[in-house]
C-alpha atoms as a PDB file:
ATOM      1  CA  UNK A   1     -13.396  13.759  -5.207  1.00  0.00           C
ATOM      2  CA  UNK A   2     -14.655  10.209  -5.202  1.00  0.00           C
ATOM      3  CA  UNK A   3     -12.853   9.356  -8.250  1.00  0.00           C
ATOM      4  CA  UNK A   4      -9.969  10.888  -7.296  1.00  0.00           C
ATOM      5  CA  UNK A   5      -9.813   8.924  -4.147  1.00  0.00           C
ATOM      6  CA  UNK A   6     -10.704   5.380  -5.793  1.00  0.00           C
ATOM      7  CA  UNK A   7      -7.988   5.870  -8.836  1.00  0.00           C
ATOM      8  CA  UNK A   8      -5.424   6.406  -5.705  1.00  0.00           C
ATOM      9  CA  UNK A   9      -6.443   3.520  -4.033  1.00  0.00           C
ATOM     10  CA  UNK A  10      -6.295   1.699  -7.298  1.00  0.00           C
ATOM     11  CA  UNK A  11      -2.888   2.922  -8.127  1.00  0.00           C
ATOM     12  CA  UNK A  12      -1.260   2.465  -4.772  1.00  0.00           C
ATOM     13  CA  UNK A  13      -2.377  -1.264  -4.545  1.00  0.00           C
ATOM     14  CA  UNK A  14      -1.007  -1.262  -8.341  1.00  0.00           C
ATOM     15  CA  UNK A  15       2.106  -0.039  -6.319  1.00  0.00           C
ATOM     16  CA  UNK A  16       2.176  -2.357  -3.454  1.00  0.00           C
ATOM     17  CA  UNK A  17       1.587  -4.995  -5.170  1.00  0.00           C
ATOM     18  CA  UNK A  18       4.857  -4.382  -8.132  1.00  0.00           C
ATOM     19  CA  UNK A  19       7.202  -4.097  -5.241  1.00  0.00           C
ATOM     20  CA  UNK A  20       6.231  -7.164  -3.706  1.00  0.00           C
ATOM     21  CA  UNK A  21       6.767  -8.663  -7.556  1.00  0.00           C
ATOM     22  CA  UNK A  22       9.516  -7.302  -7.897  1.00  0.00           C
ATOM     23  CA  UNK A  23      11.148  -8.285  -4.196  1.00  0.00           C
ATOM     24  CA  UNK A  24       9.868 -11.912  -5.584  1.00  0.00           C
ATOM     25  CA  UNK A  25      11.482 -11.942  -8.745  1.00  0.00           C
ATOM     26  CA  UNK A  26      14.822 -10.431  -7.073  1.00  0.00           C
ATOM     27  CA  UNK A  27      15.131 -13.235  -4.487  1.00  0.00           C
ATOM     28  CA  UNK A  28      15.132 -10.496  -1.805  1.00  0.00           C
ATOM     29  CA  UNK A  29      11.838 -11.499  -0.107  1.00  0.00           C
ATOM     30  CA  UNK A  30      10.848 -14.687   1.840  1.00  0.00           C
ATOM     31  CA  UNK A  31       7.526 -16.731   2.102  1.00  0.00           C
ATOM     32  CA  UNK A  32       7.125 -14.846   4.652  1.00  0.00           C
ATOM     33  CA  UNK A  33       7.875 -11.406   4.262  1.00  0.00           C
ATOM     34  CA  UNK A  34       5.178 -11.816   1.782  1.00  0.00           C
ATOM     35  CA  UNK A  35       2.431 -11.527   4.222  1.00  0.00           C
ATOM     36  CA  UNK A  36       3.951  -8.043   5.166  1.00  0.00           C
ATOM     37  CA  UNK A  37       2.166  -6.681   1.795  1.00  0.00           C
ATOM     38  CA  UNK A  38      -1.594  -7.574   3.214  1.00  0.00           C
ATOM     39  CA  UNK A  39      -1.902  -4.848   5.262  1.00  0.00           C
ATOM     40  CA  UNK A  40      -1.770  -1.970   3.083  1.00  0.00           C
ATOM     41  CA  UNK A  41      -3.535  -4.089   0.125  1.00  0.00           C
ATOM     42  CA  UNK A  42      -6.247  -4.544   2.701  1.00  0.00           C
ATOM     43  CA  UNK A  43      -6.289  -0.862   3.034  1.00  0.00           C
ATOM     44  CA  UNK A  44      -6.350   0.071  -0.234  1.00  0.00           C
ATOM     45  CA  UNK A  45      -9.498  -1.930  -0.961  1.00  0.00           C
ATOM     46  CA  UNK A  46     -11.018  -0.788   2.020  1.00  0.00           C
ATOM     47  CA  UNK A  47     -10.026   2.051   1.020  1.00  0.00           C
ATOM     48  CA  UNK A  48     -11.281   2.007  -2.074  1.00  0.00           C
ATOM     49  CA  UNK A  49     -14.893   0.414  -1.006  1.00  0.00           C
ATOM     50  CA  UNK A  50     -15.394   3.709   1.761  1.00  0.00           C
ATOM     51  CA  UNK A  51     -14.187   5.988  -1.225  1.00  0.00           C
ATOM     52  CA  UNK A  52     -17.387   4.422  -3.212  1.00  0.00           C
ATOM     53  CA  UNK A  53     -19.574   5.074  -0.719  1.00  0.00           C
ATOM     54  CA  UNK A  54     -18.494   8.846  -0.481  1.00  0.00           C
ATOM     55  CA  UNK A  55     -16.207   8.882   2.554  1.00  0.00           C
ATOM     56  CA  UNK A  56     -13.700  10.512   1.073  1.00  0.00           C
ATOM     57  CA  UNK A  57     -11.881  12.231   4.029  1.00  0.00           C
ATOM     58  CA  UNK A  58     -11.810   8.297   5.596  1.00  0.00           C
ATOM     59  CA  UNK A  59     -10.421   7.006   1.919  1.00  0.00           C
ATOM     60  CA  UNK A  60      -7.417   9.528   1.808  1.00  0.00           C
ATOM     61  CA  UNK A  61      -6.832   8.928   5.851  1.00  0.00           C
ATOM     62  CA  UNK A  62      -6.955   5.191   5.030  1.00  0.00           C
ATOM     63  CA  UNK A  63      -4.129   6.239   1.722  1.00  0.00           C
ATOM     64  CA  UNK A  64      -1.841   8.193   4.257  1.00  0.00           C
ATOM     65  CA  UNK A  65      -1.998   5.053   6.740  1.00  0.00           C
ATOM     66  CA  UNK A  66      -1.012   3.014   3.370  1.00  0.00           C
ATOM     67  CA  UNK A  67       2.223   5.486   2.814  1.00  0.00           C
ATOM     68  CA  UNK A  68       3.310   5.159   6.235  1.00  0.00           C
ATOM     69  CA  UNK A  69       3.246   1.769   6.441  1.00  0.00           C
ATOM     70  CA  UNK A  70       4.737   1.100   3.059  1.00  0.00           C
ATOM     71  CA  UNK A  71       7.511   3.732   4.322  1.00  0.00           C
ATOM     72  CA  UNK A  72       8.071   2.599   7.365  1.00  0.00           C
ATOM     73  CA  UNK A  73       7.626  -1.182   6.842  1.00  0.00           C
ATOM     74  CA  UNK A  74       8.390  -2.196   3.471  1.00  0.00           C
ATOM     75  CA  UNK A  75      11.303   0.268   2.469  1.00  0.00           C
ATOM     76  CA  UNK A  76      10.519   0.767  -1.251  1.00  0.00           C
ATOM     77  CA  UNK A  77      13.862   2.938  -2.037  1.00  0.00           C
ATOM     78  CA  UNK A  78      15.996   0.641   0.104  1.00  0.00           C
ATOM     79  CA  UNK A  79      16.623   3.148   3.040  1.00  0.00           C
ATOM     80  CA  UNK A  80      18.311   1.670   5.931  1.00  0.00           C
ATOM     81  CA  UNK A  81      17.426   2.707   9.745  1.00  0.00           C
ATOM     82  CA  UNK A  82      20.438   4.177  11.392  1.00  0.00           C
ATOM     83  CA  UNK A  83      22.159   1.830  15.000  1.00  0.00           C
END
């Protein structure tokens, strides 16, 4: 499951990584809402790094962290909290 674990870490930061691009490009992010997408990078590598070194149940706790975070923090699909 090791591999599985590092080619979701790999593809996740991939992830991460095009929406901040793509927030860029779009004008819709600031200087600094970019340091909002360190966090889960971070944990993606770590990620990543624990997945190496056969921790897998720690890797995929690490991903789920990484899915709320980019769900609750960064908003990929635009989805607006209600008042």
């Amino acid at each position: 499951m090791t591999a599985i674990c590092e080619w979701l870490a790999l593809a996740m930061l991939a992830g991460v990584g095009l929406l901040g691009v793509q927030r860029l490009l779009a004008r819709r992010l600031s200087s600094a809402g970019l340091f909002q997408y360190i966090p889960p990078s971070m944990a993606c590598l770590i990620a990543a790094f624990v997945a190496l070194r056969g921790r897998d149940a720690l890797a995929l706790v690490l991903l789920a962290v990484v899915l709320a975070y980019v769900g609750g923090v960064l908003k990929p699909f635009g989805f607006k909290s209600q008042p």
